[in-house]
C-alpha atoms as a PDB file:
ATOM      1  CA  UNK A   1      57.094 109.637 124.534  1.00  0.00           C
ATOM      2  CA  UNK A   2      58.854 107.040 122.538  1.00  0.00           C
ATOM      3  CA  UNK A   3      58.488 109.790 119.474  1.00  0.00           C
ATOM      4  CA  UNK A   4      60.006 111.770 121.239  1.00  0.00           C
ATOM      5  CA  UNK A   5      63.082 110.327 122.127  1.00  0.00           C
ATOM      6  CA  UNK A   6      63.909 108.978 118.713  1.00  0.00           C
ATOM      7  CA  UNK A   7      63.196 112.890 117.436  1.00  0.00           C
ATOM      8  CA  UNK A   8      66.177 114.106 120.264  1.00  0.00           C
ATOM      9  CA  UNK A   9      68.168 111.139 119.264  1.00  0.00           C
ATOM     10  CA  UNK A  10      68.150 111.773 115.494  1.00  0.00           C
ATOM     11  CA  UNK A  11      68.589 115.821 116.118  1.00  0.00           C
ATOM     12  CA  UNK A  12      71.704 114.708 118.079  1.00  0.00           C
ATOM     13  CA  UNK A  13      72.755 113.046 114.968  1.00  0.00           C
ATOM     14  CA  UNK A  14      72.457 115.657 112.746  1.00  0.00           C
ATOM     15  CA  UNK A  15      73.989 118.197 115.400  1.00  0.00           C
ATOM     16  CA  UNK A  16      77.000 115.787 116.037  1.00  0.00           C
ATOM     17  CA  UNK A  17      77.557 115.381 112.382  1.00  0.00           C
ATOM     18  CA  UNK A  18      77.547 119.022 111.827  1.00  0.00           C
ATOM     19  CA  UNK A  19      79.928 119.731 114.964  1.00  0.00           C
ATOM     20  CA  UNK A  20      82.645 117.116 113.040  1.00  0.00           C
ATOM     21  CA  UNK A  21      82.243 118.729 109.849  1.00  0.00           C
ATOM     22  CA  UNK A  22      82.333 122.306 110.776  1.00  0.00           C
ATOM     23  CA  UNK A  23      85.663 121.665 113.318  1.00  0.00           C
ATOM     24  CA  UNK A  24      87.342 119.283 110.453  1.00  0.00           C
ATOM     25  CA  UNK A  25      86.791 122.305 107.788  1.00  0.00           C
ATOM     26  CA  UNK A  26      87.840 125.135 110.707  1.00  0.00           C
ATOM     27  CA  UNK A  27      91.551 124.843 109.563  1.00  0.00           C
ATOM     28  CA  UNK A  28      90.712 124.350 105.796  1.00  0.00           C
ATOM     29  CA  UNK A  29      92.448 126.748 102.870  1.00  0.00           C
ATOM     30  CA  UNK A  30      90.737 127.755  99.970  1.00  0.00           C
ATOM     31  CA  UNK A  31      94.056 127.654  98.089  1.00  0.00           C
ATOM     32  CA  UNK A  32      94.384 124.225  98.471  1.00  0.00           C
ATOM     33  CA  UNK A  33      90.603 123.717  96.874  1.00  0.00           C
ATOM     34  CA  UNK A  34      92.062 125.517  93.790  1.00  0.00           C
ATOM     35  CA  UNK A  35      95.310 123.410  93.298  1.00  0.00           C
ATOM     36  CA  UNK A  36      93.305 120.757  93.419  1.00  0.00           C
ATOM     37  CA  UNK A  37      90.915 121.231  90.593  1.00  0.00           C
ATOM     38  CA  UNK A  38      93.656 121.735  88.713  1.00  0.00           C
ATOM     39  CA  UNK A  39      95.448 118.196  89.207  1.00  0.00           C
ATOM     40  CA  UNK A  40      93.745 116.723  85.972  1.00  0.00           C
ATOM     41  CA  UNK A  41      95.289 119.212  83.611  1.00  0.00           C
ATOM     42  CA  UNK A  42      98.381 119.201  85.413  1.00  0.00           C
ATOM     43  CA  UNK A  43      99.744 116.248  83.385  1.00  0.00           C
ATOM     44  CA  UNK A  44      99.421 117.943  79.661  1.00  0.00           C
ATOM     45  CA  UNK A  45     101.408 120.760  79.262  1.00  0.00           C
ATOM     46  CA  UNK A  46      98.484 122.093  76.389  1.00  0.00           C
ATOM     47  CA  UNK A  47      95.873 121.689  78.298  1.00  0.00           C
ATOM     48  CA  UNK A  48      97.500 123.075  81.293  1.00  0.00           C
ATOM     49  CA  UNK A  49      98.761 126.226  79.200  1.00  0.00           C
ATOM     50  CA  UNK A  50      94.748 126.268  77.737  1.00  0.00           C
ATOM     51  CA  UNK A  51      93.316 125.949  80.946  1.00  0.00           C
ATOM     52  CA  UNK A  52      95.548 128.638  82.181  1.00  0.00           C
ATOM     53  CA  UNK A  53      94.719 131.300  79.980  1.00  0.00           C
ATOM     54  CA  UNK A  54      91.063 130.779  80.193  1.00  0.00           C
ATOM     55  CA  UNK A  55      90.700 130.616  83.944  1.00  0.00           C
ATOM     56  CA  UNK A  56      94.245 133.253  83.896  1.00  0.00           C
ATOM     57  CA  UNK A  57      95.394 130.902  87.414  1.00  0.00           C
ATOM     58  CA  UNK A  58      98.805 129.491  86.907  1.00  0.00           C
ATOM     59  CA  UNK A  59      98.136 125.625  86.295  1.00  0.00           C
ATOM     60  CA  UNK A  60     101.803 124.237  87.800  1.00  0.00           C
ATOM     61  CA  UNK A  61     101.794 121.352  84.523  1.00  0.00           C
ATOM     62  CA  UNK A  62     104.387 118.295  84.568  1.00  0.00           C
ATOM     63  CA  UNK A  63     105.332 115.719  82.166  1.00  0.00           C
ATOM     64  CA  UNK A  64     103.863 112.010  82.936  1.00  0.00           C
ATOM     65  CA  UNK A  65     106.509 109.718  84.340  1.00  0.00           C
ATOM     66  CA  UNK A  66     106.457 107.924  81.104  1.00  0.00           C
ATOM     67  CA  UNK A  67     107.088 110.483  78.869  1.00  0.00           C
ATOM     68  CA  UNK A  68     110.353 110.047  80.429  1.00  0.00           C
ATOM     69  CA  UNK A  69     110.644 106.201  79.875  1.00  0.00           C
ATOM     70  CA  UNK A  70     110.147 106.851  75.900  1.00  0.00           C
END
């Protein structure tokens, strides 16, 4: 019986972890997944224009902060 309750225990664990996940993605936005792939080009204005054509998303590039310093 022991093997039992440390099957229901663990299949608790797994359903309780699903539960979380599933509720904290409920509200999630697939728009937001595809800004942010895009944050490590978004500091060259090259790559971002590169990356832009190739994937034809708008990439929203800025200049570093110290570019401006120079």
């Amino acid at each position: 019986m022991n093997e039992w309750l440390y099957a229901l225990y663990c299949l608790s664990g797994v359903l309780f972890f699903y539960l979380v996940t599933s509720a904290c993605l409920r509200g999630h936005d697939r728009e937001v997944d595809d800004q942010t792939s895009l944050i490590p080009f978004a500091d060259d204005p090259l790559v971002a224009q590169r990356v832009e054509r190739a994937i034809g998303k708008p990439v929203p590039a800025v200049k570093p902060d110290a570019a401006f310093r120079a």
